[in-house]
N, C-alpha and C. Protein backbone atom coordinates (compact mmCIF):
# COMPACT_ATOMS: atom_id res chain seq x y z
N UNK A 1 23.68 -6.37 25.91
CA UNK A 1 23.56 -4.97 25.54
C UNK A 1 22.98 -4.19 26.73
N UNK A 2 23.54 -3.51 27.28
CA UNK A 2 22.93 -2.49 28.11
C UNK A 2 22.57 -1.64 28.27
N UNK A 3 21.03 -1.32 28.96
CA UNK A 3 19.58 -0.67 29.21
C UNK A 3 20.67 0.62 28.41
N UNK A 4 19.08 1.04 27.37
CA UNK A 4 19.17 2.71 26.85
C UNK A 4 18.22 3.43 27.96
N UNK A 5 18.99 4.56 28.19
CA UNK A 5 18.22 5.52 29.00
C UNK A 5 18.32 6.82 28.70
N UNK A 6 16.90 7.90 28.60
CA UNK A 6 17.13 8.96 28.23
C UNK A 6 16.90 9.91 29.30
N UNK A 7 17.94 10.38 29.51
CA UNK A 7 17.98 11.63 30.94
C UNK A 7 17.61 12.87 30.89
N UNK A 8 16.30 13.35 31.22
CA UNK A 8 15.85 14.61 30.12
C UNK A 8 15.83 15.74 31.42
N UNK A 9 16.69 16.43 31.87
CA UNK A 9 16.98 17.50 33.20
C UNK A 9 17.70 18.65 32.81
N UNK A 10 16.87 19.95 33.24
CA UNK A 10 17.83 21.00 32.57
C UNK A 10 18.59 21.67 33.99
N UNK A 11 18.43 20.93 35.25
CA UNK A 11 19.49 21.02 36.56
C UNK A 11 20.92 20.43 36.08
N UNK A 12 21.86 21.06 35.81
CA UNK A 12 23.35 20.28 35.74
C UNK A 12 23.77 19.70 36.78
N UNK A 13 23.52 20.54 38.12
CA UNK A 13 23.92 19.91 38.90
C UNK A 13 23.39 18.61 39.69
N UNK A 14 22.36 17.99 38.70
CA UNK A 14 21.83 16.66 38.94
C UNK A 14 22.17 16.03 37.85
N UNK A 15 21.71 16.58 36.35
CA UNK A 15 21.78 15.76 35.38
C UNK A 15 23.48 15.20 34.82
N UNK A 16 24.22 16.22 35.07
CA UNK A 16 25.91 15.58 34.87
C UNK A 16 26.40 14.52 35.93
N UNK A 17 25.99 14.77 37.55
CA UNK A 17 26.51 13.60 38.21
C UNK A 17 25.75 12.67 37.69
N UNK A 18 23.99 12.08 37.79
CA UNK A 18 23.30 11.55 37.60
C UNK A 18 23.72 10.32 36.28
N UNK A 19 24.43 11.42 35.17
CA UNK A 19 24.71 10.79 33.99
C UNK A 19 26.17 10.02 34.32
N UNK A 20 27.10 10.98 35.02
CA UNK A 20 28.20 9.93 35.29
C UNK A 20 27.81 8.77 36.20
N UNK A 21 26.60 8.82 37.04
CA UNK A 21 27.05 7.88 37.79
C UNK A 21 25.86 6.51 37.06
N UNK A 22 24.74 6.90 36.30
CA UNK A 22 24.63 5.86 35.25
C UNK A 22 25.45 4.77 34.23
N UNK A 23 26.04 5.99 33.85
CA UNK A 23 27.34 5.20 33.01
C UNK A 23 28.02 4.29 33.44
N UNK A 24 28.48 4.80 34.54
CA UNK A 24 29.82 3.83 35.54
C UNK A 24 29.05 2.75 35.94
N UNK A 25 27.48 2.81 36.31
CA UNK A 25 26.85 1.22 36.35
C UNK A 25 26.84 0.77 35.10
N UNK A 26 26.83 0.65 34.05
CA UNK A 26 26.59 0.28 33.14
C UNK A 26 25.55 0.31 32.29
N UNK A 27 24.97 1.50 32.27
CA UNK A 27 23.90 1.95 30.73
C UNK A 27 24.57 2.65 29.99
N UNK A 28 23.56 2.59 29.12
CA UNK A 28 23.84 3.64 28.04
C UNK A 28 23.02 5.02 27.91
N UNK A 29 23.33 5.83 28.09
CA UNK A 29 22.60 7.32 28.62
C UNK A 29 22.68 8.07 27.96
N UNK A 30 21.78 8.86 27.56
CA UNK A 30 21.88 9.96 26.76
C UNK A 30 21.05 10.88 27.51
N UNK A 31 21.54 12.04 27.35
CA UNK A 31 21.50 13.38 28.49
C UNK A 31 20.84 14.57 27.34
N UNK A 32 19.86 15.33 28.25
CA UNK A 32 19.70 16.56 27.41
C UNK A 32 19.11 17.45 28.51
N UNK A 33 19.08 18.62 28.12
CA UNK A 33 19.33 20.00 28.96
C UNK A 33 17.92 20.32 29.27
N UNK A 34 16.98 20.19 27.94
CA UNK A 34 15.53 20.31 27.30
C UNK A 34 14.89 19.75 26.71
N UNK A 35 13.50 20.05 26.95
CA UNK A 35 12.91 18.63 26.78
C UNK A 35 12.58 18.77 25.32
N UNK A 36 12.60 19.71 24.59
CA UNK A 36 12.41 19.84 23.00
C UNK A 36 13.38 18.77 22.29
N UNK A 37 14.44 18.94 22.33
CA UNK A 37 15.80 17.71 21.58
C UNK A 37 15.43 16.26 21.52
N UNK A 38 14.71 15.93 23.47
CA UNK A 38 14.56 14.99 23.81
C UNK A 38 13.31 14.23 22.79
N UNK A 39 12.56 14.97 22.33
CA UNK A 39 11.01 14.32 21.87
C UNK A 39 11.70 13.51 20.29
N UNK A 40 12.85 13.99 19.57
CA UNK A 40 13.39 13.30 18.64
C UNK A 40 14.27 11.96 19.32
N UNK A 41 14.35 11.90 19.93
CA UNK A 41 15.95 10.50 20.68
C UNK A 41 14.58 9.98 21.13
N UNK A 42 13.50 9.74 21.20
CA UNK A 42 12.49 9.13 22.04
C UNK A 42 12.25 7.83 20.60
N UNK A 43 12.99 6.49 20.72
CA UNK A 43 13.00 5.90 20.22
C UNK A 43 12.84 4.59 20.58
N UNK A 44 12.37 3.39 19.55
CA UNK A 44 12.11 1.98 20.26
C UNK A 44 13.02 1.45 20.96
N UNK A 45 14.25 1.91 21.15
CA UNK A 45 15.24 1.30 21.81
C UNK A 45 15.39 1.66 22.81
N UNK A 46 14.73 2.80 23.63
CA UNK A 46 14.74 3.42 25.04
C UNK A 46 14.05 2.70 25.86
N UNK A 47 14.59 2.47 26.98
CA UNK A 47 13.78 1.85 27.56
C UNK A 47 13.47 2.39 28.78
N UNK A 48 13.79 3.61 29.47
CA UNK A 48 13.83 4.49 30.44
C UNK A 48 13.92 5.79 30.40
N UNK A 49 12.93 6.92 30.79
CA UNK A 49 13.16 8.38 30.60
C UNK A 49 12.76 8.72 31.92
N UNK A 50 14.35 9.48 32.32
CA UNK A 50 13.96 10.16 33.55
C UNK A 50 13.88 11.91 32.99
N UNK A 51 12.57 12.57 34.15
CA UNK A 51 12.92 13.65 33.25
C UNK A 51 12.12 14.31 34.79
N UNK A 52 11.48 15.41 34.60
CA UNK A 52 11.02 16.17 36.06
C UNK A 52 9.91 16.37 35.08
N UNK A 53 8.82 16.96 36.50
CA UNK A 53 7.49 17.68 35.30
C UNK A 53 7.48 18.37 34.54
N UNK A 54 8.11 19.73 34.79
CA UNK A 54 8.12 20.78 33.93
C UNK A 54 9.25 20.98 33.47
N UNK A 55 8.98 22.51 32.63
CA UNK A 55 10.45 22.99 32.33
C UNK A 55 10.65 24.25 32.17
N UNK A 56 11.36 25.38 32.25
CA UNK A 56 10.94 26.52 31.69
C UNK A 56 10.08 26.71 30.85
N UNK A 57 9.20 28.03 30.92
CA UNK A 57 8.04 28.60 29.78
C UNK A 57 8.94 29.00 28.86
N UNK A 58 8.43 28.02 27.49
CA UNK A 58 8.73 28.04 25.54
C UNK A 58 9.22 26.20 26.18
N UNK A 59 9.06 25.34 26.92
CA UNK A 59 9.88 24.17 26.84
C UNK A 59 8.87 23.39 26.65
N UNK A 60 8.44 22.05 26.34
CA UNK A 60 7.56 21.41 26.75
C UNK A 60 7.52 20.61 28.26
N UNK A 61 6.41 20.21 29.15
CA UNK A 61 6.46 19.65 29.87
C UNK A 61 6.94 18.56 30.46
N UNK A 62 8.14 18.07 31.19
CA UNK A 62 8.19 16.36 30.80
C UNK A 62 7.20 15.50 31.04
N UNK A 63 6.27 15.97 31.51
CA UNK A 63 4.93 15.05 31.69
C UNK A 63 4.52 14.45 30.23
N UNK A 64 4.61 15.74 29.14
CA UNK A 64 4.55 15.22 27.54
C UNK A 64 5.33 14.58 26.90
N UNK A 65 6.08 15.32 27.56
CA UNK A 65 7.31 14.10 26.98
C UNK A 65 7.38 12.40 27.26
N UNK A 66 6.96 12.38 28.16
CA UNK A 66 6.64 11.30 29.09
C UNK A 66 5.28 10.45 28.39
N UNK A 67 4.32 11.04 28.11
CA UNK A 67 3.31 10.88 27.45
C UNK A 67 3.16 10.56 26.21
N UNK A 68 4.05 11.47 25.13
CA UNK A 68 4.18 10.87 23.89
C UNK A 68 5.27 9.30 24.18
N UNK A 69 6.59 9.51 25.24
CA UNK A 69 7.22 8.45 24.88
C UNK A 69 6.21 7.09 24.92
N UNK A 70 5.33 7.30 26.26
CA UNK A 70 4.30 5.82 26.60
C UNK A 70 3.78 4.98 25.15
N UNK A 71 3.60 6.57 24.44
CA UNK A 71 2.48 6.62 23.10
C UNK A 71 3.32 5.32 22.01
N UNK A 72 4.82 6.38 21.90
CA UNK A 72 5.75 5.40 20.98
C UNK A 72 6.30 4.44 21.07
N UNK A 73 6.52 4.20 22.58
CA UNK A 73 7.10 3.16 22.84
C UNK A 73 6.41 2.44 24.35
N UNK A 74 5.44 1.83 24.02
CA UNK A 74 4.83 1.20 25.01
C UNK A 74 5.02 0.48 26.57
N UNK A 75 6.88 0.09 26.24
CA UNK A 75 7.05 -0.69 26.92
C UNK A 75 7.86 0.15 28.21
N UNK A 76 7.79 1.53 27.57
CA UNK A 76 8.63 2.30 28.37
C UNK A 76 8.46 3.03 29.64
N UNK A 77 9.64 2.87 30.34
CA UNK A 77 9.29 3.14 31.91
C UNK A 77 9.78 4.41 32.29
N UNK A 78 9.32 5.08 32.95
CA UNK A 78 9.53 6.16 33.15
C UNK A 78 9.17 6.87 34.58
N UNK A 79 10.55 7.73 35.16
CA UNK A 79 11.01 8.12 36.16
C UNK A 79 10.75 9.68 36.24
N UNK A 80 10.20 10.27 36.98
CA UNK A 80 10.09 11.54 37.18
C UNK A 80 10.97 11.45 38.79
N UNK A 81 11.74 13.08 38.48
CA UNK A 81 12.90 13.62 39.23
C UNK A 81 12.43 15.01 39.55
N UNK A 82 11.62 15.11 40.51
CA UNK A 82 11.13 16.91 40.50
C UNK A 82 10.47 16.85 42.31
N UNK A 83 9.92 18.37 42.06
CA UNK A 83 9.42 18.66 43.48
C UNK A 83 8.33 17.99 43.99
N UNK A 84 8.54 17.80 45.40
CA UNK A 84 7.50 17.07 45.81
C UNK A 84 6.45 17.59 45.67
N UNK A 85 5.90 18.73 45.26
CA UNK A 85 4.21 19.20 44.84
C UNK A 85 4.13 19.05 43.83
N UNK A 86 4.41 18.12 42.48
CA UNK A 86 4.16 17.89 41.55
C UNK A 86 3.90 16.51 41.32
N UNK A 87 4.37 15.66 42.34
CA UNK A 87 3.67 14.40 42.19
C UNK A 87 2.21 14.25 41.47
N UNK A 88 1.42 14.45 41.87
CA UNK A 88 0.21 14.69 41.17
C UNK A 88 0.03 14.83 39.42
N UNK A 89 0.96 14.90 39.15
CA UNK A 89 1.17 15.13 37.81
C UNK A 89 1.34 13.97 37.00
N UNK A 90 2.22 13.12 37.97
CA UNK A 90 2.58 11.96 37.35
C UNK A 90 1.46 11.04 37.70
N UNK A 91 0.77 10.60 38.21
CA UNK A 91 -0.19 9.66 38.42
C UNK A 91 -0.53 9.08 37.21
N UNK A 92 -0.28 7.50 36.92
CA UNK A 92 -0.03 6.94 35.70
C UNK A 92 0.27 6.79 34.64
N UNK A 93 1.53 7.99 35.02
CA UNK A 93 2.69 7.88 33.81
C UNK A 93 3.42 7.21 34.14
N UNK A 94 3.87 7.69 35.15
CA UNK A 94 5.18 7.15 35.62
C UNK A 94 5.64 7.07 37.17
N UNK A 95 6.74 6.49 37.62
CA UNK A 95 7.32 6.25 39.10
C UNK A 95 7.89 7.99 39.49
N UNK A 96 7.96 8.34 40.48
CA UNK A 96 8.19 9.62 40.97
C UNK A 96 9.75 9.34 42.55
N UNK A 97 9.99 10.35 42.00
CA UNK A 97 10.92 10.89 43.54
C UNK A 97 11.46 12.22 43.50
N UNK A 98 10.72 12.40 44.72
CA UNK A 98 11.22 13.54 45.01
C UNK A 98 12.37 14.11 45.42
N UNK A 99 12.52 15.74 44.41
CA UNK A 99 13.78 16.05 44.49
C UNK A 99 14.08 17.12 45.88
N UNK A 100 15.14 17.07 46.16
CA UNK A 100 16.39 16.33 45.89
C UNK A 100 16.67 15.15 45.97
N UNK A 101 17.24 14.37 45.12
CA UNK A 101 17.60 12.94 45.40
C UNK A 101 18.75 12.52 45.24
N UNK A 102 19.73 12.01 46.31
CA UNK A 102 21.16 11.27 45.81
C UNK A 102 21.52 10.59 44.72
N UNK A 103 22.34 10.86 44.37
CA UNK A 103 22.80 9.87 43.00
C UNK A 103 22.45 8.25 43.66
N UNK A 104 23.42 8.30 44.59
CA UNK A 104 23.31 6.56 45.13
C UNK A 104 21.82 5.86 44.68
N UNK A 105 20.57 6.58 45.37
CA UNK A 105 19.16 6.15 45.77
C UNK A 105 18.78 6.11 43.96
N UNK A 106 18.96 7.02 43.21
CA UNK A 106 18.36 7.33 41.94
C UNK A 106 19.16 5.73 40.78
N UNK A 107 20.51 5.61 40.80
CA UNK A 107 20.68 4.58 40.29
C UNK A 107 19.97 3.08 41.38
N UNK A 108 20.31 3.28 42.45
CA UNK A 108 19.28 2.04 42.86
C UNK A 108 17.99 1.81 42.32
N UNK A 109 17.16 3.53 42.21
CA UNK A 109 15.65 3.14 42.17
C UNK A 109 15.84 2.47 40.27
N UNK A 110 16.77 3.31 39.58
CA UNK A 110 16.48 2.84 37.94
C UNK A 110 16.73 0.97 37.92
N UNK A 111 17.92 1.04 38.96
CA UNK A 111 18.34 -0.93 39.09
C UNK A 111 17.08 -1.62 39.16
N UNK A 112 16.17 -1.00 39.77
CA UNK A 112 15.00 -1.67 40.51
C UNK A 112 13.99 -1.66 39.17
N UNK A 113 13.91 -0.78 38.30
CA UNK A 113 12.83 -0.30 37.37
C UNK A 113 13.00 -1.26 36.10
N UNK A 114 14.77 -1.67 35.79
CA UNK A 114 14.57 -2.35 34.73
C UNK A 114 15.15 -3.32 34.95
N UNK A 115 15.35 -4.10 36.46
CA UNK A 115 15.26 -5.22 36.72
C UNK A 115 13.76 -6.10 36.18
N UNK A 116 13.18 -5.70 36.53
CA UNK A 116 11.93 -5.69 36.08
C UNK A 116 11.62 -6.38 34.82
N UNK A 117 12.03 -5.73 33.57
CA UNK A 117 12.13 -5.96 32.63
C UNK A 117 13.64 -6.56 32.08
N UNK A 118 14.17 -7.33 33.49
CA UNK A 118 15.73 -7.82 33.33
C UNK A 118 17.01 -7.48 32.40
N UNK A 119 17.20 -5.75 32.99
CA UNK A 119 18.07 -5.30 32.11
C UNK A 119 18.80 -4.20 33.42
N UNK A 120 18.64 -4.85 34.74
CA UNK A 120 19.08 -4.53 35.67
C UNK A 120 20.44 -4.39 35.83
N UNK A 121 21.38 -3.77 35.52
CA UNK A 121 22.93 -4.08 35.58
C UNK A 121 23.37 -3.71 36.97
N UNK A 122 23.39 -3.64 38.16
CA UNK A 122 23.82 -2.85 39.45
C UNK A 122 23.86 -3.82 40.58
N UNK A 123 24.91 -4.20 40.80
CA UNK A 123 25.28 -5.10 42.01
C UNK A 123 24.92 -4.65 43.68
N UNK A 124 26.68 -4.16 43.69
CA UNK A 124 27.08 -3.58 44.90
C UNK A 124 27.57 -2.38 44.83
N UNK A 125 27.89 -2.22 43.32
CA UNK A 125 27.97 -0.52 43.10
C UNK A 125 28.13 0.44 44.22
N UNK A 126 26.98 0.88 44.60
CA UNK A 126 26.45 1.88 45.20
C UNK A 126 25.90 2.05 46.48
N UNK A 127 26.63 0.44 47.70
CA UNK A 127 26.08 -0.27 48.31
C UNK A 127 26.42 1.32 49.46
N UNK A 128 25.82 1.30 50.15
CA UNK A 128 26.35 2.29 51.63
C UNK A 128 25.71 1.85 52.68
């Protein structure tokens, strides 16, 4: 069965390639625009949420989002996708990279995250 991942980015022009090029390695992805939708799909079967810190004002933060997921689901790993002056934010939530980031590097870094927890699907994929 392959890795659930929840892609929580309201950039299209990251979160649609990002999501195609998850898929085509082989997860299962589920995509959302905002991080409000996202706090319901935050379930025991996820095992990865990439999301950025913030979000527009009325959104919640993905740092919370990030925070409740740790809460519900313990085992869960989690990727922040945002500006490099927000690192700071994440400090023991979660793994960070700063944006902008290539599709290529971003499915490598997730290969790497739930290898881990051996649910690594990504060969040569994305080799360059």
């Amino acid at each position: 069965m392959p890795a659930r991942i929840l892609l929580v980015h309201d950039d299209a022009d990251f979160r649609e390639p990002a999501l195609a090029a998850l898929r085509a390695a082989g997860y299962d992805v589920t995509a959302y625009a905002a991080s409000l939708p996202a706090f319901d799909a935050l379930e025991a079967t996820v095992e990865l949420l990439i999301t950025r810190v913030s979000f527009p004002p009325g959104s919640p933060p993905g740092v919370s989002l990030a925070s409740v997921g740790r809460r519900k689901i313990p085992s869960l790993k989690v990727l922040f996708v945002a500006r490099p002056e927000n690192r700071e934010h994440t400090v023991g939530i979660g793994e960070f990279m700063a944006a902008p980031v290539s599709i290529p590097e971003l499915v490598d870094r997730v290969s790497g995250m739930l290898a881990e927890s051996g649910k690594g699907q990504i060969g040569e994929l994305f080799a360059c």
